[in-house]
PDB file of N, CA and C in Angstrom:
ATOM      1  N   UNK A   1       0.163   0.058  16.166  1.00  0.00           N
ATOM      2  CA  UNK A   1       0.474  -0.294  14.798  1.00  0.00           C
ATOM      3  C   UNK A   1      -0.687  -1.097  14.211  1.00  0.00           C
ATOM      4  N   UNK A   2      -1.264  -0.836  13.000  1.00  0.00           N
ATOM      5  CA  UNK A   2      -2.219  -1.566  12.013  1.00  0.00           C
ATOM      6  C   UNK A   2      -1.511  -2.584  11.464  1.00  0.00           C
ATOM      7  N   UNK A   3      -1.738  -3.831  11.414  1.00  0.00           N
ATOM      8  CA  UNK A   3      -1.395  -4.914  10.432  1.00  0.00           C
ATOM      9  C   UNK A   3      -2.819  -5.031   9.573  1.00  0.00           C
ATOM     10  N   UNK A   4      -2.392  -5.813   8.439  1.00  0.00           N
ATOM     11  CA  UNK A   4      -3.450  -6.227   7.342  1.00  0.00           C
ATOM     12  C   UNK A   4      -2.800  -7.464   6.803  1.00  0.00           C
ATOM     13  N   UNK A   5      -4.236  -7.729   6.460  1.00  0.00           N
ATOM     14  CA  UNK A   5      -3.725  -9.396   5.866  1.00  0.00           C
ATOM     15  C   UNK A   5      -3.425  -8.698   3.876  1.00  0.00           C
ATOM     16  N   UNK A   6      -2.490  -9.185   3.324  1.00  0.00           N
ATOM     17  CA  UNK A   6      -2.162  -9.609   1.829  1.00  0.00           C
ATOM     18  C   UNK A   6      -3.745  -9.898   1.319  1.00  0.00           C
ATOM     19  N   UNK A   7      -4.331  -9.464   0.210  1.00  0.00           N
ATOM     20  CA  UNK A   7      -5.297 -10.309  -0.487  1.00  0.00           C
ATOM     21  C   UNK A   7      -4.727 -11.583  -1.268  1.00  0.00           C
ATOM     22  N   UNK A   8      -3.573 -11.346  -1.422  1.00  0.00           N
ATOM     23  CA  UNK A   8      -2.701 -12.364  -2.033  1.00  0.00           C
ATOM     24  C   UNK A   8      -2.237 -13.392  -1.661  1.00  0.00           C
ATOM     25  N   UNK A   9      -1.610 -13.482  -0.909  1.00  0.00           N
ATOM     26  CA  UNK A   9      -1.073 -14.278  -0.326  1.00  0.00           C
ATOM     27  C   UNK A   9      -1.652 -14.783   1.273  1.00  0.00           C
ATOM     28  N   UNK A  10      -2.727 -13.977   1.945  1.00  0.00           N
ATOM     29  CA  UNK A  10      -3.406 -13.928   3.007  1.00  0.00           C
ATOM     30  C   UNK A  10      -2.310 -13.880   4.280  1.00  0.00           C
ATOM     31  N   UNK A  11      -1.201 -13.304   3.720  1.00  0.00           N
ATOM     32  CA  UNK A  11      -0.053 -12.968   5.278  1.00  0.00           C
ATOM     33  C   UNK A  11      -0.319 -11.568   5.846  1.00  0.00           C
ATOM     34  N   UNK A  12       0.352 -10.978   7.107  1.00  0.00           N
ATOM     35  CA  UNK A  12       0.023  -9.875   7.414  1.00  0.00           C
ATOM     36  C   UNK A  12       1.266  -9.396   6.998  1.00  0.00           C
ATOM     37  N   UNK A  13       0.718  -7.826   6.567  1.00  0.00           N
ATOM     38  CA  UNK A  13       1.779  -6.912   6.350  1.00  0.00           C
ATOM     39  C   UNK A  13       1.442  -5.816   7.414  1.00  0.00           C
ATOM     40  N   UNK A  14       2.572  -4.953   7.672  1.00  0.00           N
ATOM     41  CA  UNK A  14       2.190  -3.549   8.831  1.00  0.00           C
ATOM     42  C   UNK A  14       1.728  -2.487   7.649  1.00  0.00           C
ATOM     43  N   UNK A  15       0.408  -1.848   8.025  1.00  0.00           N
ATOM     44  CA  UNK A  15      -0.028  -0.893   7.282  1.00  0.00           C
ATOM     45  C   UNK A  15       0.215   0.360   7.904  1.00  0.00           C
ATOM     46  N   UNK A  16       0.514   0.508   8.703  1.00  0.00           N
ATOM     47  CA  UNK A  16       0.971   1.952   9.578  1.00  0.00           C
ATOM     48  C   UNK A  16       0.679   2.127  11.044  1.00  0.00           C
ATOM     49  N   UNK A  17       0.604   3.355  11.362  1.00  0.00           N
ATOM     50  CA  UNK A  17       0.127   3.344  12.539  1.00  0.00           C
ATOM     51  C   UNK A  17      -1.454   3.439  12.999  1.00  0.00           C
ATOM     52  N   UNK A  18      -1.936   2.568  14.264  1.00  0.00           N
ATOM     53  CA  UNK A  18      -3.920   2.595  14.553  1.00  0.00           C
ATOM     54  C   UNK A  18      -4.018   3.977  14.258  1.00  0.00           C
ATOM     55  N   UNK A  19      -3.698   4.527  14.514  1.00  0.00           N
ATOM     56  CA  UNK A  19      -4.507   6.433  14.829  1.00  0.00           C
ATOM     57  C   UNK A  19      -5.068   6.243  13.409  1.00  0.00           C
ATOM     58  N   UNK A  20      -3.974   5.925  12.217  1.00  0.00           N
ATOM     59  CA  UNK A  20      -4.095   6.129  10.559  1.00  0.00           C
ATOM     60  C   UNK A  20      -5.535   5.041  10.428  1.00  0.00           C
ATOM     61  N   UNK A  21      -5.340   3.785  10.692  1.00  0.00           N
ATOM     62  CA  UNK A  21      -6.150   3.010  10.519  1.00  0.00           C
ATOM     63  C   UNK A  21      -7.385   3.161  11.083  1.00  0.00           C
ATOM     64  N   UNK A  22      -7.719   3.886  11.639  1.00  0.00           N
ATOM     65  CA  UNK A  22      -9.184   4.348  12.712  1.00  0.00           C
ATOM     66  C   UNK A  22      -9.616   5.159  11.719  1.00  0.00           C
ATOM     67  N   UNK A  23      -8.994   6.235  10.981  1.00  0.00           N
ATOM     68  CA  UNK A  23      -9.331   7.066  10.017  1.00  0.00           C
ATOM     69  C   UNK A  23      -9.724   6.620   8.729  1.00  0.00           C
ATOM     70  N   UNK A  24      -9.115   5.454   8.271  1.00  0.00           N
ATOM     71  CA  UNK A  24      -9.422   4.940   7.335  1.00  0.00           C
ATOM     72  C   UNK A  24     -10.876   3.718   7.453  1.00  0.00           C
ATOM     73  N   UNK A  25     -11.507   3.981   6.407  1.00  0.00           N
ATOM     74  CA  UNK A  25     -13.330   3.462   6.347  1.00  0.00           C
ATOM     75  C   UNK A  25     -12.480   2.402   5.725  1.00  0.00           C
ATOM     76  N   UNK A  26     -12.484   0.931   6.088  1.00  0.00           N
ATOM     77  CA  UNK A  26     -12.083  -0.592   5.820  1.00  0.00           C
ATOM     78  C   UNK A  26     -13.795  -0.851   4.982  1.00  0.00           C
ATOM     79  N   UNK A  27     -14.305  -0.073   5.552  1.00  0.00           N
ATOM     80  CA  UNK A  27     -15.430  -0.873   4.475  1.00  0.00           C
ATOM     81  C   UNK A  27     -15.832  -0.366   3.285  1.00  0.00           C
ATOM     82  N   UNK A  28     -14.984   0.538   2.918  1.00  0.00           N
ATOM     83  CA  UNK A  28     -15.165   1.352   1.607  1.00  0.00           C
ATOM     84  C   UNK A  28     -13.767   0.480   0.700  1.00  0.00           C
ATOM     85  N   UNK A  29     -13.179   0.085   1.463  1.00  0.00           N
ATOM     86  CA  UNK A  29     -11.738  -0.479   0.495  1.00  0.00           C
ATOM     87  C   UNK A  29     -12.051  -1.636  -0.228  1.00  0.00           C
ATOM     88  N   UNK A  30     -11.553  -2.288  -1.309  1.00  0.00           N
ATOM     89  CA  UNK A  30     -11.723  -3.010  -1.819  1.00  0.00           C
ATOM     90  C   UNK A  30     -10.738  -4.285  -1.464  1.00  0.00           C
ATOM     91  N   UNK A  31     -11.097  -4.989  -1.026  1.00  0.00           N
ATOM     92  CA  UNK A  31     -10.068  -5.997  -0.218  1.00  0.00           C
ATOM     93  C   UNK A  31      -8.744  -6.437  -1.404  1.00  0.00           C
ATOM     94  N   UNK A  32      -9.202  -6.628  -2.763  1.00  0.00           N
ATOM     95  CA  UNK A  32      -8.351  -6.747  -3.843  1.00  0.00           C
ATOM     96  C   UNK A  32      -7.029  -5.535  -3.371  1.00  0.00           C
ATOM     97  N   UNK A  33      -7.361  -4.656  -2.630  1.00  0.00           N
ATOM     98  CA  UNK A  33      -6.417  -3.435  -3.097  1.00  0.00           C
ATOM     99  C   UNK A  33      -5.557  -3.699  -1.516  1.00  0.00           C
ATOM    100  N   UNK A  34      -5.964  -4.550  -0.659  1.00  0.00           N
ATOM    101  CA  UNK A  34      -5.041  -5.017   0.610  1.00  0.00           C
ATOM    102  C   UNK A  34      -4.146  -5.160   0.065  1.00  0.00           C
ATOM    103  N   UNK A  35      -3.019  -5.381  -0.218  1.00  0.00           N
ATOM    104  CA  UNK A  35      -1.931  -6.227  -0.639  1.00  0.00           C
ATOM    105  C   UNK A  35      -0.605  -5.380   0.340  1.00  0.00           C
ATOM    106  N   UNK A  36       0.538  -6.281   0.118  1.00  0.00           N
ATOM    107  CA  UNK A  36       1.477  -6.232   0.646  1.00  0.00           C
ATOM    108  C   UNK A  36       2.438  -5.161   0.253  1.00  0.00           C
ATOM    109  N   UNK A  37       3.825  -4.986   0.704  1.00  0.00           N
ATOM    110  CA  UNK A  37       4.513  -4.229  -0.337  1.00  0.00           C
ATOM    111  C   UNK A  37       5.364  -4.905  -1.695  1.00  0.00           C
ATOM    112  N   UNK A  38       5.291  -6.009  -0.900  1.00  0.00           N
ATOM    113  CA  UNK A  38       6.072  -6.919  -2.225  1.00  0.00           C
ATOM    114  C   UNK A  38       4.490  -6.872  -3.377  1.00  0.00           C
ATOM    115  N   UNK A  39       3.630  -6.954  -3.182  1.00  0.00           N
ATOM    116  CA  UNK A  39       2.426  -7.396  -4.277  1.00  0.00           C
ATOM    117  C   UNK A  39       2.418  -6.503  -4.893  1.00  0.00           C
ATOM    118  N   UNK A  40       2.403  -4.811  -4.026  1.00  0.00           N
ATOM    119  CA  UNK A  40       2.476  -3.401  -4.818  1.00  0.00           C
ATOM    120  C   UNK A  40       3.635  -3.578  -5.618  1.00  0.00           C
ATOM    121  N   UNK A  41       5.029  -3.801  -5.392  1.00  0.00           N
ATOM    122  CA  UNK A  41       5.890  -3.280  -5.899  1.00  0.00           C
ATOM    123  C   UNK A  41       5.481  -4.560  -7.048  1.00  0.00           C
ATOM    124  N   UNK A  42       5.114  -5.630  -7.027  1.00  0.00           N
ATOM    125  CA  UNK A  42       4.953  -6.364  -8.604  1.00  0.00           C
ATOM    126  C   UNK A  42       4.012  -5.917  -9.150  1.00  0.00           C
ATOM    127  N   UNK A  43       2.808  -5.255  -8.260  1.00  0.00           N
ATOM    128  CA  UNK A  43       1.615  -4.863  -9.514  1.00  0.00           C
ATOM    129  C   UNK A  43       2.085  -3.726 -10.072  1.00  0.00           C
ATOM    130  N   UNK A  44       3.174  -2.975  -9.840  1.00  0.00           N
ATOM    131  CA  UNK A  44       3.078  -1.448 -10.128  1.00  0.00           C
ATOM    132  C   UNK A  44       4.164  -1.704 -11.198  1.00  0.00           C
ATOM    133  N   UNK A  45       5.227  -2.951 -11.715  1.00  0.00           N
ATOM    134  CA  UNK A  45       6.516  -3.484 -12.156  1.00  0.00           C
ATOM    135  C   UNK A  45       7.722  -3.071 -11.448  1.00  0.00           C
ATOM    136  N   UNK A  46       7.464  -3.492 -10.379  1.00  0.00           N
ATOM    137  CA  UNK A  46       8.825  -3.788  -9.071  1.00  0.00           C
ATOM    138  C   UNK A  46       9.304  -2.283  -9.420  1.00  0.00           C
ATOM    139  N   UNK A  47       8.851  -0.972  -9.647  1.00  0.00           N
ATOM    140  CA  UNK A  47       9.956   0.140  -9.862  1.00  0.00           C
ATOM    141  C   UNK A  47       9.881   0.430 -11.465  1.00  0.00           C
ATOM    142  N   UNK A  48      10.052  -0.601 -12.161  1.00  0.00           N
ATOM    143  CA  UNK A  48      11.074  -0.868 -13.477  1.00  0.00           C
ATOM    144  C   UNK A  48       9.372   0.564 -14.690  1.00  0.00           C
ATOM    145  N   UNK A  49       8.006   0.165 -14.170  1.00  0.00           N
ATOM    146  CA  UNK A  49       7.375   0.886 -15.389  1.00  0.00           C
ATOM    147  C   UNK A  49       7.182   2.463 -14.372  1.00  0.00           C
ATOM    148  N   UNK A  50       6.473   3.246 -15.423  1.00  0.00           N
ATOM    149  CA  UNK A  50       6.137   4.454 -14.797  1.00  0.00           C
ATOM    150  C   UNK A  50       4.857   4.509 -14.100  1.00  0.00           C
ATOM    151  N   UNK A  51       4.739   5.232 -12.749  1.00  0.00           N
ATOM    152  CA  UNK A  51       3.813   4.968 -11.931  1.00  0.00           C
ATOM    153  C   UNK A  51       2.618   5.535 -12.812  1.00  0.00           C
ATOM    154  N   UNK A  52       2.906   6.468 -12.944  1.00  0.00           N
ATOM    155  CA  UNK A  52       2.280   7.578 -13.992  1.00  0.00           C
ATOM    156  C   UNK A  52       2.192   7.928 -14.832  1.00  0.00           C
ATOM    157  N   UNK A  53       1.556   8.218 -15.659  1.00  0.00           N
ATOM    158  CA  UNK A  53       1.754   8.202 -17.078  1.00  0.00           C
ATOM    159  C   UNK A  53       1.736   9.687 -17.767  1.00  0.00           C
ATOM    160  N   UNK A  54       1.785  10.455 -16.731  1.00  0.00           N
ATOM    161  CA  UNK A  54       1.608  11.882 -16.899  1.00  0.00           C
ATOM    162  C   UNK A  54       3.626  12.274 -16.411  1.00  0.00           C
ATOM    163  N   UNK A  55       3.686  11.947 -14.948  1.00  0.00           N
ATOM    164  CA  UNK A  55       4.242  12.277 -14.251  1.00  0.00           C
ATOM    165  C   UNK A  55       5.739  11.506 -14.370  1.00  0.00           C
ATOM    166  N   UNK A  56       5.860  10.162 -13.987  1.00  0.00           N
ATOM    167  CA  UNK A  56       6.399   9.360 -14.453  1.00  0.00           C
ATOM    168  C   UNK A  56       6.870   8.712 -12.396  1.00  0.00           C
ATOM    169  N   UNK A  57       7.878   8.425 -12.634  1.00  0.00           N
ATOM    170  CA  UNK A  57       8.148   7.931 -10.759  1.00  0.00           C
ATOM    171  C   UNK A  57       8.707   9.079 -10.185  1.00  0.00           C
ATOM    172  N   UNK A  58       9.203   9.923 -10.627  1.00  0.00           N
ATOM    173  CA  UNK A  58      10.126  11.055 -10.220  1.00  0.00           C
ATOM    174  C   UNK A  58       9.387  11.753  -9.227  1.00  0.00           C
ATOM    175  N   UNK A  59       8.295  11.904  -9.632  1.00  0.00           N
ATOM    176  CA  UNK A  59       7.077  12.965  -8.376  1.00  0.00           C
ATOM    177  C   UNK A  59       6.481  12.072  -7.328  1.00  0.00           C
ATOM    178  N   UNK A  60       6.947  10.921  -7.183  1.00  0.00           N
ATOM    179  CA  UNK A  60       5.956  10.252  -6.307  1.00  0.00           C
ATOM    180  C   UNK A  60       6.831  10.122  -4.893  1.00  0.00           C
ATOM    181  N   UNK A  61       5.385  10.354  -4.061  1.00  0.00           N
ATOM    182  CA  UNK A  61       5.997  10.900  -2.763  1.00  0.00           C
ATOM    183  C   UNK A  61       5.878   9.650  -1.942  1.00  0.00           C
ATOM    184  N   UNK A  62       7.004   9.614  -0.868  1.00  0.00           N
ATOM    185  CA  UNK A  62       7.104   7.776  -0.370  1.00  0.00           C
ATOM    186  C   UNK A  62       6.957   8.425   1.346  1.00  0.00           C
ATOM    187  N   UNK A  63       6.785   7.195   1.513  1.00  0.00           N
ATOM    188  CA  UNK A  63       6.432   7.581   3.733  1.00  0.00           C
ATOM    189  C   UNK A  63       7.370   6.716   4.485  1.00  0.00           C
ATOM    190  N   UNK A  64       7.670   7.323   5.521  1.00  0.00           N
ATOM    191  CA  UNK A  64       8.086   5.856   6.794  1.00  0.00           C
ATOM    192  C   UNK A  64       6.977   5.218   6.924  1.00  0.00           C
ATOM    193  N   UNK A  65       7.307   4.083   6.984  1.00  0.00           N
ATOM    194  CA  UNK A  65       6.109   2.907   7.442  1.00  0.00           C
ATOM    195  C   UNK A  65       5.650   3.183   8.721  1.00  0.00           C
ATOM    196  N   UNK A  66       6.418   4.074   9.455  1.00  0.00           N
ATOM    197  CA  UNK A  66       5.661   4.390  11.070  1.00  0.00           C
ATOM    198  C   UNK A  66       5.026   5.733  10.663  1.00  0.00           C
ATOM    199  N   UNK A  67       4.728   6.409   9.746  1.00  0.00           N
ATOM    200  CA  UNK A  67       4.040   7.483   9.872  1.00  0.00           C
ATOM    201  C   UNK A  67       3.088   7.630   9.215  1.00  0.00           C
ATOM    202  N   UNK A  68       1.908   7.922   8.847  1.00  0.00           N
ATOM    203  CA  UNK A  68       0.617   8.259   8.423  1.00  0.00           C
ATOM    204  C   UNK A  68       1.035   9.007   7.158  1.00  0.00           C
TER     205      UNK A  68
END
């Protein structure tokens, strides 16, 4: 399992599973964009705005936290 620290709050959150995290370039990310799921769900308006502005929340596709 990958943990990551919050840019926010500097706690760890679980980001998925290592295999995922080996794949992913950490040095291309922008550490601003670490955040938690509580930080996503306030930057995005907890649910309440549209993810998308084309699409809206209806198309957006969600994961188990244990799967890639």
């Amino acid at each position: 399992m990958a943990f990551y620290m919050c840019y926010n709050h500097k706690t760890p959150f679980f980001g998925g599973k290592y295999e995922c995290a080996e794949a992913l370039a950490l040095d291309s990310v922008d550490p601003k964009e670490m955040l938690c799921p509580k930080c996503v769900a306030k930057k995005t308006g907890g649910g309440k705005k549209k993810l998308c502005k084309v699409h809206g929340k209806d198309d957006n596709l969600w994961k188990c936290r244990f799967c890639c």
